[in-house]
C-alpha atoms as a PDB file:
ATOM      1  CA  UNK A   1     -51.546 -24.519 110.961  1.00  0.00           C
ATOM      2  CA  UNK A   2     -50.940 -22.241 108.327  1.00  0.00           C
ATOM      3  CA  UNK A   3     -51.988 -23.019 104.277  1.00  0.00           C
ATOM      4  CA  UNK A   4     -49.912 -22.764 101.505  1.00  0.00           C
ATOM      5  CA  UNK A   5     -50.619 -22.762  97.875  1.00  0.00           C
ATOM      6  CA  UNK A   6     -47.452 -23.845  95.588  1.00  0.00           C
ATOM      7  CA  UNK A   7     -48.074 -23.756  91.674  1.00  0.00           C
ATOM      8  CA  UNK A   8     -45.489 -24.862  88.768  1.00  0.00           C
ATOM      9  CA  UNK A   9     -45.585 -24.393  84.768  1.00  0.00           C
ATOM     10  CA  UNK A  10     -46.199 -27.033  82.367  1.00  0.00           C
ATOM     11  CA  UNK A  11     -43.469 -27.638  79.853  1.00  0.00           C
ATOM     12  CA  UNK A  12     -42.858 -24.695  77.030  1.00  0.00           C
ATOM     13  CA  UNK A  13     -41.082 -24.195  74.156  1.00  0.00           C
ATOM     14  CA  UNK A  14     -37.874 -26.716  73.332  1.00  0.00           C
ATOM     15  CA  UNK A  15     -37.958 -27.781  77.267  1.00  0.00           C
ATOM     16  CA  UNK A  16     -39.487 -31.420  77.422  1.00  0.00           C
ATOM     17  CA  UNK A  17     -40.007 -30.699  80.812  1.00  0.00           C
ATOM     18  CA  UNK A  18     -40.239 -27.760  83.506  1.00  0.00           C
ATOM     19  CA  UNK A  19     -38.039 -27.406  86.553  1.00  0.00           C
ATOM     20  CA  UNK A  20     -40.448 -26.049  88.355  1.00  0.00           C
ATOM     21  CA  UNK A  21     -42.782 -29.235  88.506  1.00  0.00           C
ATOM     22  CA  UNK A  22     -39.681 -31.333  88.458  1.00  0.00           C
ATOM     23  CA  UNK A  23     -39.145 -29.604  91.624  1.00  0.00           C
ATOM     24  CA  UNK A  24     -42.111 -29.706  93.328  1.00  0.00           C
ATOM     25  CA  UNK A  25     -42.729 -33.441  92.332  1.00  0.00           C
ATOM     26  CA  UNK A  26     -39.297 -33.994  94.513  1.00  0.00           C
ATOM     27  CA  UNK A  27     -40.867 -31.580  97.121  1.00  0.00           C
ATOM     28  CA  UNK A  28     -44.002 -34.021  97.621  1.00  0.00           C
ATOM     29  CA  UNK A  29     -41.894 -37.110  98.482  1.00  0.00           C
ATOM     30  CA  UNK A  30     -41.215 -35.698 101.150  1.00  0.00           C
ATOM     31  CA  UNK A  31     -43.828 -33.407 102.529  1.00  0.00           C
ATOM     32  CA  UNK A  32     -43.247 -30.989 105.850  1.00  0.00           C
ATOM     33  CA  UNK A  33     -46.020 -31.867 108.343  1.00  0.00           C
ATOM     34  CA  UNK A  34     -47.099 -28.462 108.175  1.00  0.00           C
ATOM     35  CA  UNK A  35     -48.365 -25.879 106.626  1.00  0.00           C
ATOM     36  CA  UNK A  36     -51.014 -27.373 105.005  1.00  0.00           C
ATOM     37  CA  UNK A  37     -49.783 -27.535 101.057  1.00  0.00           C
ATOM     38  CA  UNK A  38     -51.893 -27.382  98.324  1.00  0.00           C
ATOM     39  CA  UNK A  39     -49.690 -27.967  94.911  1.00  0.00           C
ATOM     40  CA  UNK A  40     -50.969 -26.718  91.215  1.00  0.00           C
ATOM     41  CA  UNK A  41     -49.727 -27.259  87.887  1.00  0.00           C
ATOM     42  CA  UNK A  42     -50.313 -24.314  85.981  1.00  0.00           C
ATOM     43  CA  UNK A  43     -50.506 -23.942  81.681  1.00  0.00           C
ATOM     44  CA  UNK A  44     -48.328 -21.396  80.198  1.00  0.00           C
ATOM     45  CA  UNK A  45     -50.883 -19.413  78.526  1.00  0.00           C
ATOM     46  CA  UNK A  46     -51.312 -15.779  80.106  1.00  0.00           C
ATOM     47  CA  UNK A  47     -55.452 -16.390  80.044  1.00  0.00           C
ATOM     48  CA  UNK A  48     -55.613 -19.775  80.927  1.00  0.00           C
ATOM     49  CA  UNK A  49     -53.328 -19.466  83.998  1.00  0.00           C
ATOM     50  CA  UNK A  50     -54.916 -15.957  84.896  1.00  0.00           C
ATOM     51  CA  UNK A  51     -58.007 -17.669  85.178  1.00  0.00           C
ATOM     52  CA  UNK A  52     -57.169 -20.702  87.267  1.00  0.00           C
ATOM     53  CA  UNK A  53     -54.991 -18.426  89.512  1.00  0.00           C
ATOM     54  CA  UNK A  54     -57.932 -16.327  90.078  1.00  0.00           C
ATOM     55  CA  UNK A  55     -60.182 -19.465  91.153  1.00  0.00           C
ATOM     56  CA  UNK A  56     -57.446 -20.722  93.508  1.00  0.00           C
ATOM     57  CA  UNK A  57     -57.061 -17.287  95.259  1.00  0.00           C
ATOM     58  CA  UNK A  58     -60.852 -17.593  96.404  1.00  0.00           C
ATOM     59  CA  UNK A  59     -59.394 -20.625  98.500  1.00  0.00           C
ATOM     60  CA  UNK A  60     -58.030 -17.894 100.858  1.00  0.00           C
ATOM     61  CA  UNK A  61     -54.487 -18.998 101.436  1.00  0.00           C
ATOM     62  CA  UNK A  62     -52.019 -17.976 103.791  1.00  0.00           C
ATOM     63  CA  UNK A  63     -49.504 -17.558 101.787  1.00  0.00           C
ATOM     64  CA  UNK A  64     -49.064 -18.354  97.580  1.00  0.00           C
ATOM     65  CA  UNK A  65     -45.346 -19.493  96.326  1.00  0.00           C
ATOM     66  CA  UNK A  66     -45.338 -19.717  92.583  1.00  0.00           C
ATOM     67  CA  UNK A  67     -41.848 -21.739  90.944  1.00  0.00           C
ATOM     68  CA  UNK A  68     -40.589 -21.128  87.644  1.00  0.00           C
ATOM     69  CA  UNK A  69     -37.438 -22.243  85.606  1.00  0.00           C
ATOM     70  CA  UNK A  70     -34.777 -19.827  84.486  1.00  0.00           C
ATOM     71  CA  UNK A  71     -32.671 -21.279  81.990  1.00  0.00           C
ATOM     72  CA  UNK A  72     -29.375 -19.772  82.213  1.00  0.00           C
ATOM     73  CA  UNK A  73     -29.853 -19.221  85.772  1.00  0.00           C
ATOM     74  CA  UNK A  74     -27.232 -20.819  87.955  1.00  0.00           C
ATOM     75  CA  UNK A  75     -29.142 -19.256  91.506  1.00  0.00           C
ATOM     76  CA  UNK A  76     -32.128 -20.080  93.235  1.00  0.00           C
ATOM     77  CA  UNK A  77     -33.527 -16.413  92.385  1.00  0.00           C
ATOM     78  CA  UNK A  78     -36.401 -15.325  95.015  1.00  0.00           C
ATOM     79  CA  UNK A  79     -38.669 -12.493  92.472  1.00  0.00           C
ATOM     80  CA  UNK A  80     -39.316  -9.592  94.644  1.00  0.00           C
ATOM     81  CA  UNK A  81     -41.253  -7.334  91.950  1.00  0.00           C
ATOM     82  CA  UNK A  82     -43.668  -7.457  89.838  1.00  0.00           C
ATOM     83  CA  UNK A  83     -44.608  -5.384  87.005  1.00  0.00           C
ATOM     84  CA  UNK A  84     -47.892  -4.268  85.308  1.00  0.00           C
ATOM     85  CA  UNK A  85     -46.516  -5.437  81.899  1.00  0.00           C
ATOM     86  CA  UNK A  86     -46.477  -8.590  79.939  1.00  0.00           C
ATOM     87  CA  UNK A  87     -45.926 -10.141  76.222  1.00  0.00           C
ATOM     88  CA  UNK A  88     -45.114 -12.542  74.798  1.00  0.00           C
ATOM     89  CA  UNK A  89     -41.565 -13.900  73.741  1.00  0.00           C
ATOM     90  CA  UNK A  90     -41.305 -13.631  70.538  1.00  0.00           C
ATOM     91  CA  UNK A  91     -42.997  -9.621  70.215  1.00  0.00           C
ATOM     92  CA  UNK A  92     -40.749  -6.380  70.474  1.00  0.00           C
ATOM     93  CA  UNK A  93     -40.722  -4.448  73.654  1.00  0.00           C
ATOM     94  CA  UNK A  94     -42.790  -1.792  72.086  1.00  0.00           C
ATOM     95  CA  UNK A  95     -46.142  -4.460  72.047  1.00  0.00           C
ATOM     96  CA  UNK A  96     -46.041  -5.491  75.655  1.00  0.00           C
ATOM     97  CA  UNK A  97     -48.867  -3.838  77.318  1.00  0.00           C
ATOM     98  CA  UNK A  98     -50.293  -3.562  80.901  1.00  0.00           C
ATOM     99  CA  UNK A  99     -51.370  -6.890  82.577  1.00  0.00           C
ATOM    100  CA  UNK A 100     -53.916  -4.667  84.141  1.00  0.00           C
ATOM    101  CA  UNK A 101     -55.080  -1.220  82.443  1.00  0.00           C
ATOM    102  CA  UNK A 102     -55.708   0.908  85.325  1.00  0.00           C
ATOM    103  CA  UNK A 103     -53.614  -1.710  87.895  1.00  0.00           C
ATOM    104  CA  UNK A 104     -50.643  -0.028  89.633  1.00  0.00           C
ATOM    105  CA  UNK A 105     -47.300   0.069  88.212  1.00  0.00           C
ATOM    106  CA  UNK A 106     -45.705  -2.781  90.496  1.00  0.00           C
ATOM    107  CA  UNK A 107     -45.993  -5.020  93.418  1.00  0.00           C
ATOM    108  CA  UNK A 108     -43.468  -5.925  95.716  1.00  0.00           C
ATOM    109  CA  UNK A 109     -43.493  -9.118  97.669  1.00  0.00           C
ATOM    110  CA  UNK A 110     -44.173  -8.041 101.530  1.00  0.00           C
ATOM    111  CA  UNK A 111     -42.525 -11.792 102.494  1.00  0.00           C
ATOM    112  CA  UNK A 112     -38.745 -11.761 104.336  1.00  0.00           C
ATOM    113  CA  UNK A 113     -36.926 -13.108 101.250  1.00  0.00           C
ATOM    114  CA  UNK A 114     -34.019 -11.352 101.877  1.00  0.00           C
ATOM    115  CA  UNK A 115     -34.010 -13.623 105.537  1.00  0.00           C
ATOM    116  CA  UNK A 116     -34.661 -16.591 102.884  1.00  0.00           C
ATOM    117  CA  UNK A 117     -32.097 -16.030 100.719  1.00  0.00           C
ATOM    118  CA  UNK A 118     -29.282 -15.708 103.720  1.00  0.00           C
ATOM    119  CA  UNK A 119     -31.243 -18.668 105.832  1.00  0.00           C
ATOM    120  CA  UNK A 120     -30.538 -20.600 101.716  1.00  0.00           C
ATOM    121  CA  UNK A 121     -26.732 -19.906 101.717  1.00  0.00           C
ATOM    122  CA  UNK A 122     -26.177 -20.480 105.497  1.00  0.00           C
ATOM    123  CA  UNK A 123     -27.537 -23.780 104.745  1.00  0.00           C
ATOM    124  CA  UNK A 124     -25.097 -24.044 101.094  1.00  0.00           C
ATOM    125  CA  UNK A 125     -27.695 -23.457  99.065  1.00  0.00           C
ATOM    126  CA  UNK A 126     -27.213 -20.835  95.580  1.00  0.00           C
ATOM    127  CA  UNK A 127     -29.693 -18.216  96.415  1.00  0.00           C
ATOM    128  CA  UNK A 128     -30.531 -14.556  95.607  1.00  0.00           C
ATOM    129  CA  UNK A 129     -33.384 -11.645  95.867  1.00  0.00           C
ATOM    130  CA  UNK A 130     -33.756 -10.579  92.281  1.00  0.00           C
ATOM    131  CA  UNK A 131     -35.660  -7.975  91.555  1.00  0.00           C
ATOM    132  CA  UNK A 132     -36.992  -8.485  88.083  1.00  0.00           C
ATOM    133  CA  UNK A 133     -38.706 -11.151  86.800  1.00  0.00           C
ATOM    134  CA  UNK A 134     -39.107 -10.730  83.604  1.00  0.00           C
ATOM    135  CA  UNK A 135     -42.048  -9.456  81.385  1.00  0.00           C
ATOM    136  CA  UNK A 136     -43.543 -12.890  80.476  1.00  0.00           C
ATOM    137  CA  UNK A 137     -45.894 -15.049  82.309  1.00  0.00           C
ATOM    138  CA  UNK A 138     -43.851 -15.326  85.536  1.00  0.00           C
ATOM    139  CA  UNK A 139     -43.642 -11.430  86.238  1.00  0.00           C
ATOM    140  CA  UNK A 140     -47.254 -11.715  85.260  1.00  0.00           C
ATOM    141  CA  UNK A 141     -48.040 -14.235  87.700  1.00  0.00           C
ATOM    142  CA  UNK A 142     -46.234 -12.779  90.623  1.00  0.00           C
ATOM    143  CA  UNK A 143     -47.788  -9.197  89.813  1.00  0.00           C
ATOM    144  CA  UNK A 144     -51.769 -10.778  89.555  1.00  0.00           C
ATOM    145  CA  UNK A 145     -51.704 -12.489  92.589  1.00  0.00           C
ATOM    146  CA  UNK A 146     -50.878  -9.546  94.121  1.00  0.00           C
ATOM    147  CA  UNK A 147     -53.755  -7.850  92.365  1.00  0.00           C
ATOM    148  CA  UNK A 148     -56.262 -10.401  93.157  1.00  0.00           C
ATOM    149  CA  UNK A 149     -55.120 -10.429  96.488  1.00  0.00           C
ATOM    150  CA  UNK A 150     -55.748  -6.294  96.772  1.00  0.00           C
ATOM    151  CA  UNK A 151     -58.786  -6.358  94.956  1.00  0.00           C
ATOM    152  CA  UNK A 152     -60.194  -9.340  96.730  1.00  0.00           C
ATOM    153  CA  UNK A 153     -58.869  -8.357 100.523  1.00  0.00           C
ATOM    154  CA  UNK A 154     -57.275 -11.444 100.972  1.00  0.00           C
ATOM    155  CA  UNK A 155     -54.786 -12.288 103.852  1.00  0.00           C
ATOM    156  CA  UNK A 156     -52.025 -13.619 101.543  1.00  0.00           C
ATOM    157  CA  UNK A 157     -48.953 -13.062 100.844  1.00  0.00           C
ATOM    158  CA  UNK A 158     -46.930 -14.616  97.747  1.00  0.00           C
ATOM    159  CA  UNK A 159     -43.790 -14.638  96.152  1.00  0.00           C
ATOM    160  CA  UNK A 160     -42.070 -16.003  92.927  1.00  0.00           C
ATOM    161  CA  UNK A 161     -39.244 -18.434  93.046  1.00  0.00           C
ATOM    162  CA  UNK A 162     -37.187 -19.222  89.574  1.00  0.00           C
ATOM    163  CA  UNK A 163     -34.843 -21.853  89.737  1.00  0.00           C
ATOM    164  CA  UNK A 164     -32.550 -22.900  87.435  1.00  0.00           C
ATOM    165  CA  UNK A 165     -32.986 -26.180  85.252  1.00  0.00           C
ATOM    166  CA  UNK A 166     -32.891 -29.712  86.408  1.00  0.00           C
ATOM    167  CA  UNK A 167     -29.803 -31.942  85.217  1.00  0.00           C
ATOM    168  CA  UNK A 168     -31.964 -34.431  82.912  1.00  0.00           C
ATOM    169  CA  UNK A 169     -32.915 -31.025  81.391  1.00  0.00           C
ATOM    170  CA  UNK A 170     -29.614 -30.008  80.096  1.00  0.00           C
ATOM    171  CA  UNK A 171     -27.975 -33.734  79.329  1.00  0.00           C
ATOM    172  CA  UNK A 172     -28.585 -33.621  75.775  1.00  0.00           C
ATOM    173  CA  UNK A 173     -28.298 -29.536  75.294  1.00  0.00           C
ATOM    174  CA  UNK A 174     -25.323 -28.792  73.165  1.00  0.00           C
ATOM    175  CA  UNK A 175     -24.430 -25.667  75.119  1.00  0.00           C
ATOM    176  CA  UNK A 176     -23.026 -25.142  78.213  1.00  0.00           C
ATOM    177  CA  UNK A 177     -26.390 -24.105  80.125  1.00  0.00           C
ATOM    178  CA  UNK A 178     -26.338 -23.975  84.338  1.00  0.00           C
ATOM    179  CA  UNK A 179     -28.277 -26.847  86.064  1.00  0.00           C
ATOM    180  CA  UNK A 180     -29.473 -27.166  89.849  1.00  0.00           C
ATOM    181  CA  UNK A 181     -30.223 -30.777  91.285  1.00  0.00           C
ATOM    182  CA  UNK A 182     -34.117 -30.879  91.772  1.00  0.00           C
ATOM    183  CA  UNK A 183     -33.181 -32.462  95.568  1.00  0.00           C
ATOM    184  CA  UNK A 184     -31.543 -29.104  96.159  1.00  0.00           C
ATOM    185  CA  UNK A 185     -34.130 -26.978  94.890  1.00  0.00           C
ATOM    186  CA  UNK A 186     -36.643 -29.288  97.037  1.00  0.00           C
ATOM    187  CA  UNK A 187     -34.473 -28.947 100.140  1.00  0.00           C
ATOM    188  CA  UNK A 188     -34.503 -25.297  99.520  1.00  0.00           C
ATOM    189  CA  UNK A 189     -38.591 -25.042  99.280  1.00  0.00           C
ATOM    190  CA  UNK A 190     -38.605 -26.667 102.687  1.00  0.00           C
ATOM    191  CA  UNK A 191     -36.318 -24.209 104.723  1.00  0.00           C
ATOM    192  CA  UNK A 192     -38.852 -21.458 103.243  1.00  0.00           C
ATOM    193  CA  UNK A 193     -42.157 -23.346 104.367  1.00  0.00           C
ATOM    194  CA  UNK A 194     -40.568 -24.276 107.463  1.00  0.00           C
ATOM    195  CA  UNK A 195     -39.828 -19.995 108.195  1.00  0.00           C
ATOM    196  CA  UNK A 196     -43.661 -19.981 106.821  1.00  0.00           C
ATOM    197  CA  UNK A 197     -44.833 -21.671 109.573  1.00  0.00           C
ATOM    198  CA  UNK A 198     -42.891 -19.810 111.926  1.00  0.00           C
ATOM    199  CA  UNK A 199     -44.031 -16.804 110.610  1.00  0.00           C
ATOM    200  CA  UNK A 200     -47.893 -18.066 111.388  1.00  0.00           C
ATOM    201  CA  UNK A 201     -46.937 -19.236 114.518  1.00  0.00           C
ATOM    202  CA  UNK A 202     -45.805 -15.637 115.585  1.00  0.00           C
END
């Protein structure tokens, strides 16, 4: 039986809530027998989640799928890059620096998500390989595991998953903003850790 670490943000800026854990929460309800799933809910702070991404790492997981919202996204987006750069929102392009001084320029995802995201839409789910994912704490996320993971030796192999915001996120919102149902977004996780246990079956 395989292990899996999944780990969602906390709520940020206007969003009284986060997708991401909205999404997992639904995941748990119903829980695949295997792999083995470990869930995290992660601060969005760039230290604070460095750090206790770095401490679960040591766990040696199989694999590591980390879940973010996208607001404005109307796909479940599967992150297949991630870049040695990060700032924050609000500061122009020209004050991002590297996550990672001498760290290489990007990581990409060694996991089938291309499989995932045409397994996703043969079942009538909205999904996509994108291959940006931003410069803010999600790329950074995506692109430290992967450092960890190379720096550390470490079996495992992670992705990013953004998905777009739940319903009761977007009730009250004036503008017209895209929403997925969290029971979708669920449904979706489980087609992937089912092909995850395939995959450590093989």
């Amino acid at each position: 039986m395989g292990s899996v670490l999944i780990t969602a943000f906390e709520p940020y800026d206007r969003w009284k809530s986060n997708s991401s854990w909205l999404t997992l929460v639904e995941l748990t309800r119903d829980l695949p027998r295997e792999p083995k799933l470990t869930t995290r809910l992660y601060p969005v702070d760039f230290t604070a989640a460095r750090d206790k991404l770095q401490r679960d790492l040591l766990a040696g997981y199989d694999h590591v799928l980390h879940l973010g919202q996208a607001p404005g996204a109307c796909r479940i987006r599967l992150e297949a890059i991630g870049l040695n750069v990060g700032g924050r929102s609000h500061l122009p392009p020209e004050d991002f620096r590297p996550l990672i001084t001498d760290g290489p320029v990007a990581y990409r995802s060694a996991l089938p998500l291309a499989e995932w995201a045409h397994k996703l839409r043969s079942a009538g789910y909205p999904a996509q390989v994108s291959y940006h994912a931003g410069t803010y704490l999600c790329n950074a996320l995506l692109y430290l595991t992967h450092y960890f993971i190379d720096r550390q030796k470490l079996p495992t192999q992670a992705a990013f998953i953004h998905l777009p915001l739940a319903p009761s996120q977007v009730i009250g919102d004036r503008d017209e903003v895209p929403s997925l149902p969290t029971s979708i977004g669920a449904a979706a996780l489980r087609i992937i850790l089912e092909n995850l246990g395939k995959q450590k079956d093989e």
